[in-house]
PDB file of N, CA and C in Angstrom:
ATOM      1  N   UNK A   1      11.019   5.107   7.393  1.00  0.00           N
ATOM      2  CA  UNK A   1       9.980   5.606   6.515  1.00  0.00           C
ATOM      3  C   UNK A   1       9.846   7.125   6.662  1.00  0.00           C
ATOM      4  N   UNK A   2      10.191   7.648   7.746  1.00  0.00           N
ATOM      5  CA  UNK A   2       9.309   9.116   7.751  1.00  0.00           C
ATOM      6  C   UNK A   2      11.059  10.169   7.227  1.00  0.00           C
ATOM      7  N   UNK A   3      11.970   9.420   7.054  1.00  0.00           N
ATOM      8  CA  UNK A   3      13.238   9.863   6.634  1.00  0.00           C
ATOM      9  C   UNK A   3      13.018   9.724   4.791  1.00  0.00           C
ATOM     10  N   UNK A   4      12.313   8.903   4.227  1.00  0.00           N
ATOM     11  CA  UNK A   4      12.470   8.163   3.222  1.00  0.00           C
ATOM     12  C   UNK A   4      13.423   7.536   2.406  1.00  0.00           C
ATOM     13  N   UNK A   5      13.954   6.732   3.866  1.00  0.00           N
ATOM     14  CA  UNK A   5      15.615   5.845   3.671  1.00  0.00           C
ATOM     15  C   UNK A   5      15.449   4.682   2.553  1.00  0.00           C
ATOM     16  N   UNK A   6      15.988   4.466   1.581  1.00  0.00           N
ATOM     17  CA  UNK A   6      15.358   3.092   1.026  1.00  0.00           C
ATOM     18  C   UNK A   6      16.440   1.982   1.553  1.00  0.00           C
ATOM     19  N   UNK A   7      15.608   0.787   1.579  1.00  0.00           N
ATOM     20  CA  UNK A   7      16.112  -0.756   1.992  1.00  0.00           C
ATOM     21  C   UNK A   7      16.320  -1.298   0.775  1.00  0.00           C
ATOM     22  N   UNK A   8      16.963  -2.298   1.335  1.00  0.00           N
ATOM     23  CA  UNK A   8      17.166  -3.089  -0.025  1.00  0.00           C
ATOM     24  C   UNK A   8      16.340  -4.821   0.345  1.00  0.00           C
ATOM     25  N   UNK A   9      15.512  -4.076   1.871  1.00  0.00           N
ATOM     26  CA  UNK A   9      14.725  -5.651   1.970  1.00  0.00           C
ATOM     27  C   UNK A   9      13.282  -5.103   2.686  1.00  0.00           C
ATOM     28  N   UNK A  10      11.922  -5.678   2.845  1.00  0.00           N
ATOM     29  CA  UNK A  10      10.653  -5.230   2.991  1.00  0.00           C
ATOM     30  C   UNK A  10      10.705  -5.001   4.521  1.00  0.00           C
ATOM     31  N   UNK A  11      10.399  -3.482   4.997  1.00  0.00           N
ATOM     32  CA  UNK A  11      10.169  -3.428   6.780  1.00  0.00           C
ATOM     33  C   UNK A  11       9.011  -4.427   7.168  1.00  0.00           C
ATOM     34  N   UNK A  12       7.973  -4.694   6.381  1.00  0.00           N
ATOM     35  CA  UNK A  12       7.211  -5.590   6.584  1.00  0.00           C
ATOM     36  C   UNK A  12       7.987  -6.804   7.592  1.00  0.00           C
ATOM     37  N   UNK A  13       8.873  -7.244   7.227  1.00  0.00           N
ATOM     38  CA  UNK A  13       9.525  -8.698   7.874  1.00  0.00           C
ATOM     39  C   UNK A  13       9.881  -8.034   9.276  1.00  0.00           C
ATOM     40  N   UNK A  14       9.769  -6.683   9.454  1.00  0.00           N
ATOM     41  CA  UNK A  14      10.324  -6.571  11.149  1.00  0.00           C
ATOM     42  C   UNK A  14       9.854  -5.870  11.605  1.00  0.00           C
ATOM     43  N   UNK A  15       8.211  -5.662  11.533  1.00  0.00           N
ATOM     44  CA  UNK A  15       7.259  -5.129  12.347  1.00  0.00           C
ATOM     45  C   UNK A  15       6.819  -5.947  13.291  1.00  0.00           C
ATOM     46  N   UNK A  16       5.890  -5.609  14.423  1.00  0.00           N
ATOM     47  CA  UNK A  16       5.361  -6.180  15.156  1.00  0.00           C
ATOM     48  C   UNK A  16       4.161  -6.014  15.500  1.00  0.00           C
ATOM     49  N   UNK A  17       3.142  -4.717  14.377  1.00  0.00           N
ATOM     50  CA  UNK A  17       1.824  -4.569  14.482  1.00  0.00           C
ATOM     51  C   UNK A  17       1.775  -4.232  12.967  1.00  0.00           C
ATOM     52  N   UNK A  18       1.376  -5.127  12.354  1.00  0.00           N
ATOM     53  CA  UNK A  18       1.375  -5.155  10.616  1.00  0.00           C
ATOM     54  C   UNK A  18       0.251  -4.154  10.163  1.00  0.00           C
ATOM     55  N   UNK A  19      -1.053  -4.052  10.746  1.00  0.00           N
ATOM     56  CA  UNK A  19      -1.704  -3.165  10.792  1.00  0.00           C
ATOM     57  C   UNK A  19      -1.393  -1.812  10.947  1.00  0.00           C
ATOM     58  N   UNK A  20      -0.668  -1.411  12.134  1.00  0.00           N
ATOM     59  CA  UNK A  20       0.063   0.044  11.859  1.00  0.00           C
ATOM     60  C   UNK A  20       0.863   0.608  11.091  1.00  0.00           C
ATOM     61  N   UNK A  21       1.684  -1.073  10.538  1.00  0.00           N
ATOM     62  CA  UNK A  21       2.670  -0.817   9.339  1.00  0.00           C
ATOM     63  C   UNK A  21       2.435  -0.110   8.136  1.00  0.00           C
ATOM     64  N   UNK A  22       0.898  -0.659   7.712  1.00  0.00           N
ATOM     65  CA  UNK A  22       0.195  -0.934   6.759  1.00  0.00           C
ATOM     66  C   UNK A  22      -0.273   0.899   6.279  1.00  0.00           C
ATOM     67  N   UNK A  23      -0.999   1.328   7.664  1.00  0.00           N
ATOM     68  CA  UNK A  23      -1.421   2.646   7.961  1.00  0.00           C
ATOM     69  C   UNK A  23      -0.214   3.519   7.601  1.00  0.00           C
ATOM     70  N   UNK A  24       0.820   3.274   8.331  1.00  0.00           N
ATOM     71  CA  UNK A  24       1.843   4.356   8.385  1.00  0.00           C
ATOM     72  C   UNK A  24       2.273   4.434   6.404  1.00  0.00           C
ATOM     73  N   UNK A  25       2.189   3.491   5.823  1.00  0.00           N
ATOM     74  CA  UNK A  25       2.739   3.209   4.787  1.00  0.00           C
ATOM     75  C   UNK A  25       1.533   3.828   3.279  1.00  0.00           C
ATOM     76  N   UNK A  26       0.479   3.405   4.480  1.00  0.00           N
ATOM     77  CA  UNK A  26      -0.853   4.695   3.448  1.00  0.00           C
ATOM     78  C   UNK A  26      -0.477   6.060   3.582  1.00  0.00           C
ATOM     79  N   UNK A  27      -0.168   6.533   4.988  1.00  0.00           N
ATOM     80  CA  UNK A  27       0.364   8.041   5.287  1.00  0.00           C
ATOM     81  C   UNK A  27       0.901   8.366   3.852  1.00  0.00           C
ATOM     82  N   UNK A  28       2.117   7.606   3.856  1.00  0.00           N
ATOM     83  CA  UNK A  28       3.196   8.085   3.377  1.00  0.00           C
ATOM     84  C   UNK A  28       3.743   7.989   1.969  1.00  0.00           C
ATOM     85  N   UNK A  29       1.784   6.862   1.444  1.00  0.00           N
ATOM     86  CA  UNK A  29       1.959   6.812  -0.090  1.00  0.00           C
ATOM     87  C   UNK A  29       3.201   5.898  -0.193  1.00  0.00           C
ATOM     88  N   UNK A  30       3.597   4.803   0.134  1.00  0.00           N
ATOM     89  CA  UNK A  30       4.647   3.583   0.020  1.00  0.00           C
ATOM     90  C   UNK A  30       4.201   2.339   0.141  1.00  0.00           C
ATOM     91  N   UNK A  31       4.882   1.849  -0.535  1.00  0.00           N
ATOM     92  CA  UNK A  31       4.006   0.311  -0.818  1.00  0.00           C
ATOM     93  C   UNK A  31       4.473  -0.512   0.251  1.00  0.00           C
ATOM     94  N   UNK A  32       3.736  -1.343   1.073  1.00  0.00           N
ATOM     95  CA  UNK A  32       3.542  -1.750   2.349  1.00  0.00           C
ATOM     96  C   UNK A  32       4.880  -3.347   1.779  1.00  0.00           C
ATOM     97  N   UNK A  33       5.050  -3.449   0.859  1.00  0.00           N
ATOM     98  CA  UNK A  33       6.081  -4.450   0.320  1.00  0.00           C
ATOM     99  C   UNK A  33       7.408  -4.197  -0.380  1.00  0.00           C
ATOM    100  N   UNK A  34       7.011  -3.159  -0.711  1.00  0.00           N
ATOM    101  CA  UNK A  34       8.818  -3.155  -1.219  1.00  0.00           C
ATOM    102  C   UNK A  34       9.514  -1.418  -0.858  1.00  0.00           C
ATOM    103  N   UNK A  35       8.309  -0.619  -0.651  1.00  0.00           N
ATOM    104  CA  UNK A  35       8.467   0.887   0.130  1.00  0.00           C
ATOM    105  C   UNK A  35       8.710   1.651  -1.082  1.00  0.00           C
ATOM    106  N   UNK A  36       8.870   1.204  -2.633  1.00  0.00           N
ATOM    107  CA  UNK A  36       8.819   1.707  -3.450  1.00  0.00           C
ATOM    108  C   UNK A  36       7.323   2.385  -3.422  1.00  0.00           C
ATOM    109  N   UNK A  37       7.183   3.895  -4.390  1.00  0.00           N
ATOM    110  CA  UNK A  37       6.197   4.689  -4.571  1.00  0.00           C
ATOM    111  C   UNK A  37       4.841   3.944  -4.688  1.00  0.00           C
ATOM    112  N   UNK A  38       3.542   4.153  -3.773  1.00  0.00           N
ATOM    113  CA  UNK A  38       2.739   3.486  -3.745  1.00  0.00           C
ATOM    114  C   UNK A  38       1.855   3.676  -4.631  1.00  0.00           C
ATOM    115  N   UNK A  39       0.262   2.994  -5.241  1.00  0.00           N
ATOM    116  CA  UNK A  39      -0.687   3.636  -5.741  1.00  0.00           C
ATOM    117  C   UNK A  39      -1.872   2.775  -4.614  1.00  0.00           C
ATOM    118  N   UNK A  40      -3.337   3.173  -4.574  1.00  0.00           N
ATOM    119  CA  UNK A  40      -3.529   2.179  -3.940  1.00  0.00           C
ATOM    120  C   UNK A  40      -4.484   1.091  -4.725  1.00  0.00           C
ATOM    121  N   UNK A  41      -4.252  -0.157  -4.036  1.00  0.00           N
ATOM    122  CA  UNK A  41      -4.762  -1.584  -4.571  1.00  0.00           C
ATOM    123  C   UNK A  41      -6.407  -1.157  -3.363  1.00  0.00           C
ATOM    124  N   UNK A  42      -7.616  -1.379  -4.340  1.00  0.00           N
ATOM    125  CA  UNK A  42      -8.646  -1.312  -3.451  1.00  0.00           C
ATOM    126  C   UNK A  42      -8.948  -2.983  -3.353  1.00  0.00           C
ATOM    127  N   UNK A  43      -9.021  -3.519  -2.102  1.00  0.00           N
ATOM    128  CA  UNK A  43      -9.301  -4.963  -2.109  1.00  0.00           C
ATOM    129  C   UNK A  43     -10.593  -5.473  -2.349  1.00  0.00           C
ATOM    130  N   UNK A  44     -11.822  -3.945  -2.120  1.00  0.00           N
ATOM    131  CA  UNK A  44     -13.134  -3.930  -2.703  1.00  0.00           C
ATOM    132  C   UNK A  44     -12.909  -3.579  -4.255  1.00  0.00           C
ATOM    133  N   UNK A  45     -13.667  -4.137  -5.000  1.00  0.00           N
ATOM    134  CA  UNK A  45     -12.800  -3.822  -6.521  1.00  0.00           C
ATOM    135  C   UNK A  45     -13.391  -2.779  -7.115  1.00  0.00           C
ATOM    136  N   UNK A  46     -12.764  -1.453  -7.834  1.00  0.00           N
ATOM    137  CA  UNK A  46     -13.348  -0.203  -8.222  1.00  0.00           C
ATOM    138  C   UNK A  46     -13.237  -0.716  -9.667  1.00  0.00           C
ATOM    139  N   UNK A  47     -14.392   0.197 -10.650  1.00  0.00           N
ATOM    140  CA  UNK A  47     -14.423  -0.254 -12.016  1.00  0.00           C
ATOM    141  C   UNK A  47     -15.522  -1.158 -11.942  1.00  0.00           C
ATOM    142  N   UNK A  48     -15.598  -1.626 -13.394  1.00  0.00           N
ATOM    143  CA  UNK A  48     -16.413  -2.464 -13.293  1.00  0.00           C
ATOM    144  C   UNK A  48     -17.603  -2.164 -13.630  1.00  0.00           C
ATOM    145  N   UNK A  49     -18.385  -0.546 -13.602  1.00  0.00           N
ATOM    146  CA  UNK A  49     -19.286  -0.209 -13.621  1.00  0.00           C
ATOM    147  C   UNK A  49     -18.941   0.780 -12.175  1.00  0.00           C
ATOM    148  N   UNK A  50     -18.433   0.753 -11.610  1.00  0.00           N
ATOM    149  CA  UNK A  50     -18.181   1.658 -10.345  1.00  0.00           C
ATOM    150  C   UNK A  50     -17.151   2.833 -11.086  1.00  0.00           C
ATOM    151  N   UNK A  51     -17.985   3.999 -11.110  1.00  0.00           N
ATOM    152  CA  UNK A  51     -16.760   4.984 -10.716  1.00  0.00           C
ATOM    153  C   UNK A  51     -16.171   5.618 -10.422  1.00  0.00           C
ATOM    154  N   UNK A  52     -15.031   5.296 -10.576  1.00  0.00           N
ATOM    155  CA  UNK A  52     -13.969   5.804  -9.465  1.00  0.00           C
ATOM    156  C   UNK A  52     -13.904   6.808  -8.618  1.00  0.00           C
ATOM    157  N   UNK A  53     -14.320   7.994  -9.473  1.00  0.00           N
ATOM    158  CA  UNK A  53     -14.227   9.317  -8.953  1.00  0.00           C
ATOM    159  C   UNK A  53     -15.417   9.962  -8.299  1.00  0.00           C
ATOM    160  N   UNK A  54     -16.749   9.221  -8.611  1.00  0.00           N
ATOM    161  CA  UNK A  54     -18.343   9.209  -7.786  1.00  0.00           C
ATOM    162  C   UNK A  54     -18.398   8.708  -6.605  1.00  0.00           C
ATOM    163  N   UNK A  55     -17.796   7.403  -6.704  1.00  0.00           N
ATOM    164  CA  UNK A  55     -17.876   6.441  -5.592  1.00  0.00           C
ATOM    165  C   UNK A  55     -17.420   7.281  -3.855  1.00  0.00           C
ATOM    166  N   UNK A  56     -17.709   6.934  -2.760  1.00  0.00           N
ATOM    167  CA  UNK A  56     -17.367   7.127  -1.262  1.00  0.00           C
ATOM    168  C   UNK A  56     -16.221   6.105  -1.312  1.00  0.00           C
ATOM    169  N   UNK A  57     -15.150   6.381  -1.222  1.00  0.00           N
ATOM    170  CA  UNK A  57     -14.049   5.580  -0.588  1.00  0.00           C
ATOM    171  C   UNK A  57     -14.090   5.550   0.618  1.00  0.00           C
ATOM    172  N   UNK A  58     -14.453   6.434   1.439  1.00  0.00           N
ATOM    173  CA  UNK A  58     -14.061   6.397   3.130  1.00  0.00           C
ATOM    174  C   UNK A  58     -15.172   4.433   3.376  1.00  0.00           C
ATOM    175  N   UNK A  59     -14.205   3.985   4.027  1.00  0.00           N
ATOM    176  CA  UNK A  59     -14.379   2.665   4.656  1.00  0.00           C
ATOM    177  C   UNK A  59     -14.158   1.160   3.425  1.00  0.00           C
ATOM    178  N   UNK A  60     -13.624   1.608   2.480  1.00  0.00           N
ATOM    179  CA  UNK A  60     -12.884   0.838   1.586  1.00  0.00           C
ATOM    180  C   UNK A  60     -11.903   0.067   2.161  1.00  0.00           C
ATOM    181  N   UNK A  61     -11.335  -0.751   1.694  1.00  0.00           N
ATOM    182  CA  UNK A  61     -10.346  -1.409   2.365  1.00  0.00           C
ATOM    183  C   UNK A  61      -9.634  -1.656   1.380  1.00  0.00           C
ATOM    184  N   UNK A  62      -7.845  -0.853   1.490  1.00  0.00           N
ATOM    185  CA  UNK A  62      -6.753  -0.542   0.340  1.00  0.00           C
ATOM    186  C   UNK A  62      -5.446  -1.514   0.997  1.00  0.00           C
ATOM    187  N   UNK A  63      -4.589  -1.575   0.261  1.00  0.00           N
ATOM    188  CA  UNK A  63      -3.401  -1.459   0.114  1.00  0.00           C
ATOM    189  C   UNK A  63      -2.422  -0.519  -0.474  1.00  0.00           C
ATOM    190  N   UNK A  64      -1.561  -0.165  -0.041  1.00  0.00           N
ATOM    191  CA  UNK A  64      -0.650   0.836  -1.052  1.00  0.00           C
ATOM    192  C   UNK A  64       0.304  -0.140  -1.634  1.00  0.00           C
ATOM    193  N   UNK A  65       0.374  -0.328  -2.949  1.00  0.00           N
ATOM    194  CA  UNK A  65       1.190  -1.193  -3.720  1.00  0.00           C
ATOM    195  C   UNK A  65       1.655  -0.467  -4.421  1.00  0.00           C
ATOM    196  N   UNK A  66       3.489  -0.830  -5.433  1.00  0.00           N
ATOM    197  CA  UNK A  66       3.867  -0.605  -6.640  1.00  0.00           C
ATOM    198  C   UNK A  66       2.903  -0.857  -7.584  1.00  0.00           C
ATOM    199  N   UNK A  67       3.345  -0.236  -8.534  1.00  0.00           N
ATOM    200  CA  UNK A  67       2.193  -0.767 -10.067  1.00  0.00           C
ATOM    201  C   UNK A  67       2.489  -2.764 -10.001  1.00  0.00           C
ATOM    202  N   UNK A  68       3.721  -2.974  -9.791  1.00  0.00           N
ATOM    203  CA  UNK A  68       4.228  -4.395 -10.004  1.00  0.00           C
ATOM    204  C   UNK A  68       3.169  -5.224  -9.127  1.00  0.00           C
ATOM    205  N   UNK A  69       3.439  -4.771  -7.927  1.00  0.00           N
ATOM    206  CA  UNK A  69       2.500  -5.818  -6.831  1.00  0.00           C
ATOM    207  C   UNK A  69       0.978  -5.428  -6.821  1.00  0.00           C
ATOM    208  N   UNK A  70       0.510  -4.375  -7.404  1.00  0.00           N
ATOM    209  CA  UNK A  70      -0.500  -3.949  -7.802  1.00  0.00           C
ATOM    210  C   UNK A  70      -1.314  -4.942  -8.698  1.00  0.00           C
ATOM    211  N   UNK A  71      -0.312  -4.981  -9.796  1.00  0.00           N
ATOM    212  CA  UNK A  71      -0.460  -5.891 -11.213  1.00  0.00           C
ATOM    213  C   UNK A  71      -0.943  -7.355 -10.835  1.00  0.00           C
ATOM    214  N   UNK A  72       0.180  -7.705  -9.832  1.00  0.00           N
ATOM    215  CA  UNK A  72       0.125  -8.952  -9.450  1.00  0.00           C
ATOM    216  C   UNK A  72      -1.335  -9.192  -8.430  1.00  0.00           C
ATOM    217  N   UNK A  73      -1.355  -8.036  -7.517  1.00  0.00           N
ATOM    218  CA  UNK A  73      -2.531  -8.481  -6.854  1.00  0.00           C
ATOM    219  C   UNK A  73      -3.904  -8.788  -7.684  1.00  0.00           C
ATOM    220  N   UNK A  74      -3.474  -8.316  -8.985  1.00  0.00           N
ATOM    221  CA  UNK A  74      -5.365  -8.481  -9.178  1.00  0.00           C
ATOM    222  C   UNK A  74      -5.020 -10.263 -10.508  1.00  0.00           C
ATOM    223  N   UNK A  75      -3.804 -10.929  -9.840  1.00  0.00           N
ATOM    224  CA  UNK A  75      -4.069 -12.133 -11.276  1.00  0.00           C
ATOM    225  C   UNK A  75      -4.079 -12.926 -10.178  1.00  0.00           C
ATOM    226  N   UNK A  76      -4.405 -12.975  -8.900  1.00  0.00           N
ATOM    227  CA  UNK A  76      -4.609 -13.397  -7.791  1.00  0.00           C
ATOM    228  C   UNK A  76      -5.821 -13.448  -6.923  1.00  0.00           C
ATOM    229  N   UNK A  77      -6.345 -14.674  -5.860  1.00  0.00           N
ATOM    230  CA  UNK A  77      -7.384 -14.403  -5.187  1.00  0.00           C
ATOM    231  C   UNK A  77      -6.482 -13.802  -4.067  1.00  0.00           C
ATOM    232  N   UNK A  78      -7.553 -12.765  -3.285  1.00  0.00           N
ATOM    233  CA  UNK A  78      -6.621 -11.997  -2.101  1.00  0.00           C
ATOM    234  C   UNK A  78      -6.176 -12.770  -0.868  1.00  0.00           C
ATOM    235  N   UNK A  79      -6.883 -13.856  -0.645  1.00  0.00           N
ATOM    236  CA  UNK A  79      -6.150 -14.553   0.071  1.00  0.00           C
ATOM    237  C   UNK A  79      -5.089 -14.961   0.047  1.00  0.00           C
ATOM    238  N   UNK A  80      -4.862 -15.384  -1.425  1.00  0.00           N
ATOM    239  CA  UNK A  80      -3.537 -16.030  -1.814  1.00  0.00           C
ATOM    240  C   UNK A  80      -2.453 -14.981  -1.873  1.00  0.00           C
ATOM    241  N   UNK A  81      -2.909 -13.441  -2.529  1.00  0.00           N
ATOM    242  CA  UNK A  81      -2.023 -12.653  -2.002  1.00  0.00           C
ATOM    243  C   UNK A  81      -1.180 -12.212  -0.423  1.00  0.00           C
ATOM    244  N   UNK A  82      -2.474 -12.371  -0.131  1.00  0.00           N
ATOM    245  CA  UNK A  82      -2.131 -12.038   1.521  1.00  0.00           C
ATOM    246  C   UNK A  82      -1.364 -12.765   2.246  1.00  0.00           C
ATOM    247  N   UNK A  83      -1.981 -14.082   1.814  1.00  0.00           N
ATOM    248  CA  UNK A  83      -0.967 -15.379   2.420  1.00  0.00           C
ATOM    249  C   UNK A  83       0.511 -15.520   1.947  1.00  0.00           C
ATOM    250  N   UNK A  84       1.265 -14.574   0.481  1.00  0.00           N
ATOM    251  CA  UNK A  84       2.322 -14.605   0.151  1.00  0.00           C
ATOM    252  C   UNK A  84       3.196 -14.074   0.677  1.00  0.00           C
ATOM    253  N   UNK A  85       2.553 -12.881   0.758  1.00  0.00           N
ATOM    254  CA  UNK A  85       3.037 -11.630   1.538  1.00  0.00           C
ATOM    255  C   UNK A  85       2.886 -11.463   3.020  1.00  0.00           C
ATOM    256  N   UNK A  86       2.256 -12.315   4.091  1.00  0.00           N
ATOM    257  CA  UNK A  86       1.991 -12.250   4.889  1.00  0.00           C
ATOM    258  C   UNK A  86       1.645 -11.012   5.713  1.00  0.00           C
ATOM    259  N   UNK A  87      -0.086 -10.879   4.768  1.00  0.00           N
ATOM    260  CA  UNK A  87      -0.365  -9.442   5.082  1.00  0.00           C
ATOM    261  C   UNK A  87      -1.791  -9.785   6.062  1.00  0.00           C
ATOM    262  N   UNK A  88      -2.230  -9.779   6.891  1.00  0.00           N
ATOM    263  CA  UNK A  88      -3.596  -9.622   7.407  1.00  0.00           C
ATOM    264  C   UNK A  88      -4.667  -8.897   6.616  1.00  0.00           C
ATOM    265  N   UNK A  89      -5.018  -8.488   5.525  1.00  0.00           N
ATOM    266  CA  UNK A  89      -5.624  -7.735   4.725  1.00  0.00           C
ATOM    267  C   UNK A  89      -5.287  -6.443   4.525  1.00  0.00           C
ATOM    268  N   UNK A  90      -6.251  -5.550   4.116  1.00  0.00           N
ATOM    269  CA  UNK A  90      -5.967  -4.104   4.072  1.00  0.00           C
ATOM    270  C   UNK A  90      -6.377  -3.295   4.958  1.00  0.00           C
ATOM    271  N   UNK A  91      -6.497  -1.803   4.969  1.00  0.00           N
ATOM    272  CA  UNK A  91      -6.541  -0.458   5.798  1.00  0.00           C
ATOM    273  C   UNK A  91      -8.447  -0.305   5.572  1.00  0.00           C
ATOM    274  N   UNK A  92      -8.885   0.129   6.026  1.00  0.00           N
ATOM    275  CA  UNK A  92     -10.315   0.755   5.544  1.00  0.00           C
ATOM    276  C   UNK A  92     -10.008   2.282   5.572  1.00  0.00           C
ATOM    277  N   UNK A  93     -10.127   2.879   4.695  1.00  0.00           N
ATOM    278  CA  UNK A  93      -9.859   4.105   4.306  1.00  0.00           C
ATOM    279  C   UNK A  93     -10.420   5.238   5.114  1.00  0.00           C
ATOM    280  N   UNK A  94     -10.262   5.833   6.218  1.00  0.00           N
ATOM    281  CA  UNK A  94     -10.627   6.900   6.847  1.00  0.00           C
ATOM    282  C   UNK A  94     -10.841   8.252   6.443  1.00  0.00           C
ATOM    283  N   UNK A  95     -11.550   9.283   7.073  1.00  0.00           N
ATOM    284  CA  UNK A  95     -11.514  10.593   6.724  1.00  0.00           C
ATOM    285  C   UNK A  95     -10.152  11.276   6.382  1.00  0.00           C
ATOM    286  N   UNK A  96      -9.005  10.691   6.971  1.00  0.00           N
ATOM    287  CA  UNK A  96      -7.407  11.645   6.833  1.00  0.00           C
ATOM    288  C   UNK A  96      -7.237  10.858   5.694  1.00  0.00           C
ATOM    289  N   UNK A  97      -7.020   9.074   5.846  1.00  0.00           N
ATOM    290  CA  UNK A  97      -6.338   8.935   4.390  1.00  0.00           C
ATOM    291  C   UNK A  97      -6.954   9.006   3.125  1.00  0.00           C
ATOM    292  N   UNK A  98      -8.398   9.528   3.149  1.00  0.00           N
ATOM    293  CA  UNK A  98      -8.923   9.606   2.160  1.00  0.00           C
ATOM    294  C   UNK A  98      -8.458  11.408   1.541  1.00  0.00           C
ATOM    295  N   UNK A  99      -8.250  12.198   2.875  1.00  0.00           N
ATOM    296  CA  UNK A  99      -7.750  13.303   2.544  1.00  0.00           C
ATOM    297  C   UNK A  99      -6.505  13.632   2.086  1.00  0.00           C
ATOM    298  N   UNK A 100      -5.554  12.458   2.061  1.00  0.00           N
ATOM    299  CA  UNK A 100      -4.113  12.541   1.913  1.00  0.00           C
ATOM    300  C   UNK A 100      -3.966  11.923   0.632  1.00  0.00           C
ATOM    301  N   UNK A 101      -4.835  11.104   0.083  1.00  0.00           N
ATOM    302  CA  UNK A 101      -5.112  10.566  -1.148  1.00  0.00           C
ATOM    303  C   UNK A 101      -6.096  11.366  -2.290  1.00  0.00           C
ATOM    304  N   UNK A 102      -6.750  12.252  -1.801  1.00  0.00           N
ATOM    305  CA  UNK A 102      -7.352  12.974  -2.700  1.00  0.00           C
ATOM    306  C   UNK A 102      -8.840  11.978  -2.969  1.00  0.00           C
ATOM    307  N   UNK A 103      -9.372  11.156  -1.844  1.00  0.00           N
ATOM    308  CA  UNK A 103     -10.611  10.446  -2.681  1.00  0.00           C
ATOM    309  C   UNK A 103     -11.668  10.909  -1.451  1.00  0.00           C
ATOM    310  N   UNK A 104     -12.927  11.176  -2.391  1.00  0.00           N
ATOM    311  CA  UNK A 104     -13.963  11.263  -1.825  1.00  0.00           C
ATOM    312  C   UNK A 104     -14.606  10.649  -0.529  1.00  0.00           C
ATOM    313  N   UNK A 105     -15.204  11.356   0.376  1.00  0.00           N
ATOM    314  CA  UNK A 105     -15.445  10.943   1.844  1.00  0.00           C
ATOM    315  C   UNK A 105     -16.764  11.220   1.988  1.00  0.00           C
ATOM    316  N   UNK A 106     -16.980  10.350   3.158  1.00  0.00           N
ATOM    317  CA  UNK A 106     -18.756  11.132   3.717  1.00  0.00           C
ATOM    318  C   UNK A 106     -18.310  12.592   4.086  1.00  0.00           C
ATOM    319  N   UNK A 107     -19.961  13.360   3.756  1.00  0.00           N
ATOM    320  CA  UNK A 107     -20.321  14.247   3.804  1.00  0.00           C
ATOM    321  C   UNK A 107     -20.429  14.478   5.458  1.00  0.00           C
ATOM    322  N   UNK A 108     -20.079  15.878   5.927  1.00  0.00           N
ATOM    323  CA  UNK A 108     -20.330  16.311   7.074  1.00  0.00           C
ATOM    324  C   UNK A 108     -21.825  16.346   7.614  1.00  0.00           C
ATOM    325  N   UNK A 109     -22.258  16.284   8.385  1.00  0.00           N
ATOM    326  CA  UNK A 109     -23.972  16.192   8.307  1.00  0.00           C
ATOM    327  C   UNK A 109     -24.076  17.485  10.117  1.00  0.00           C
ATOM    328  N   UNK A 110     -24.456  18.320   9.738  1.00  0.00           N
ATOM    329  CA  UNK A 110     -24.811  19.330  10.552  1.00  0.00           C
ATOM    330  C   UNK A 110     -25.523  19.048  12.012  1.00  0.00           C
TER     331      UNK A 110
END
């Protein structure tokens, strides 16, 4: 990943802390399933009346997906996604990856 070698099969299948996988793969804007270019899947759902660009992301909980698995995650309950993919859920969005993503964070408080 930090080379941006492409596979022709998911690193997912040969990790051993899926959670760090998951993180490293927010870093780096890659979809935690196929390492193709990520966007992120919020597993809290944005829209709706939420928006996007008002809202606090910091402590959200994402995925970085293709548009494809993106697509797919939302004609799905997330369990059933998760359970396909054998993902433990998503990231909760921190102060860095919210900074590396460009989305709004808590405010500094003096």
């Amino acid at each position: 990943m930090d080379w941006d070698i492409p596979c022709d099969y998911s690193l997912l299948n040969f990790v051993d802390d899926i959670q760090d996988y998951v993180y490293a793969c927010l870093i780096n804007k890659k979809c935690v399933i196929s390492g193709g270019q990520a966007e992120l899947h919020h597993i809290e759902r944005v829209g709706m009346g939420r928006n996007r660009n008002e809202i606090i992301h910091e402590g959200m909980e994402v995925l970085p997906l293709t548009r494809e698995y993106h697509s797919e995650a939302h004609t799905m309950a997330d369990q059933d996604f998760f359970s396909k993919y054998h993902l433990d859920g998503g990231i909760k969005l921190d102060k860095t990856l919210c900074k590396i993503w460009k989305l709004k964070r808590r405010e500094k408080h003096a």
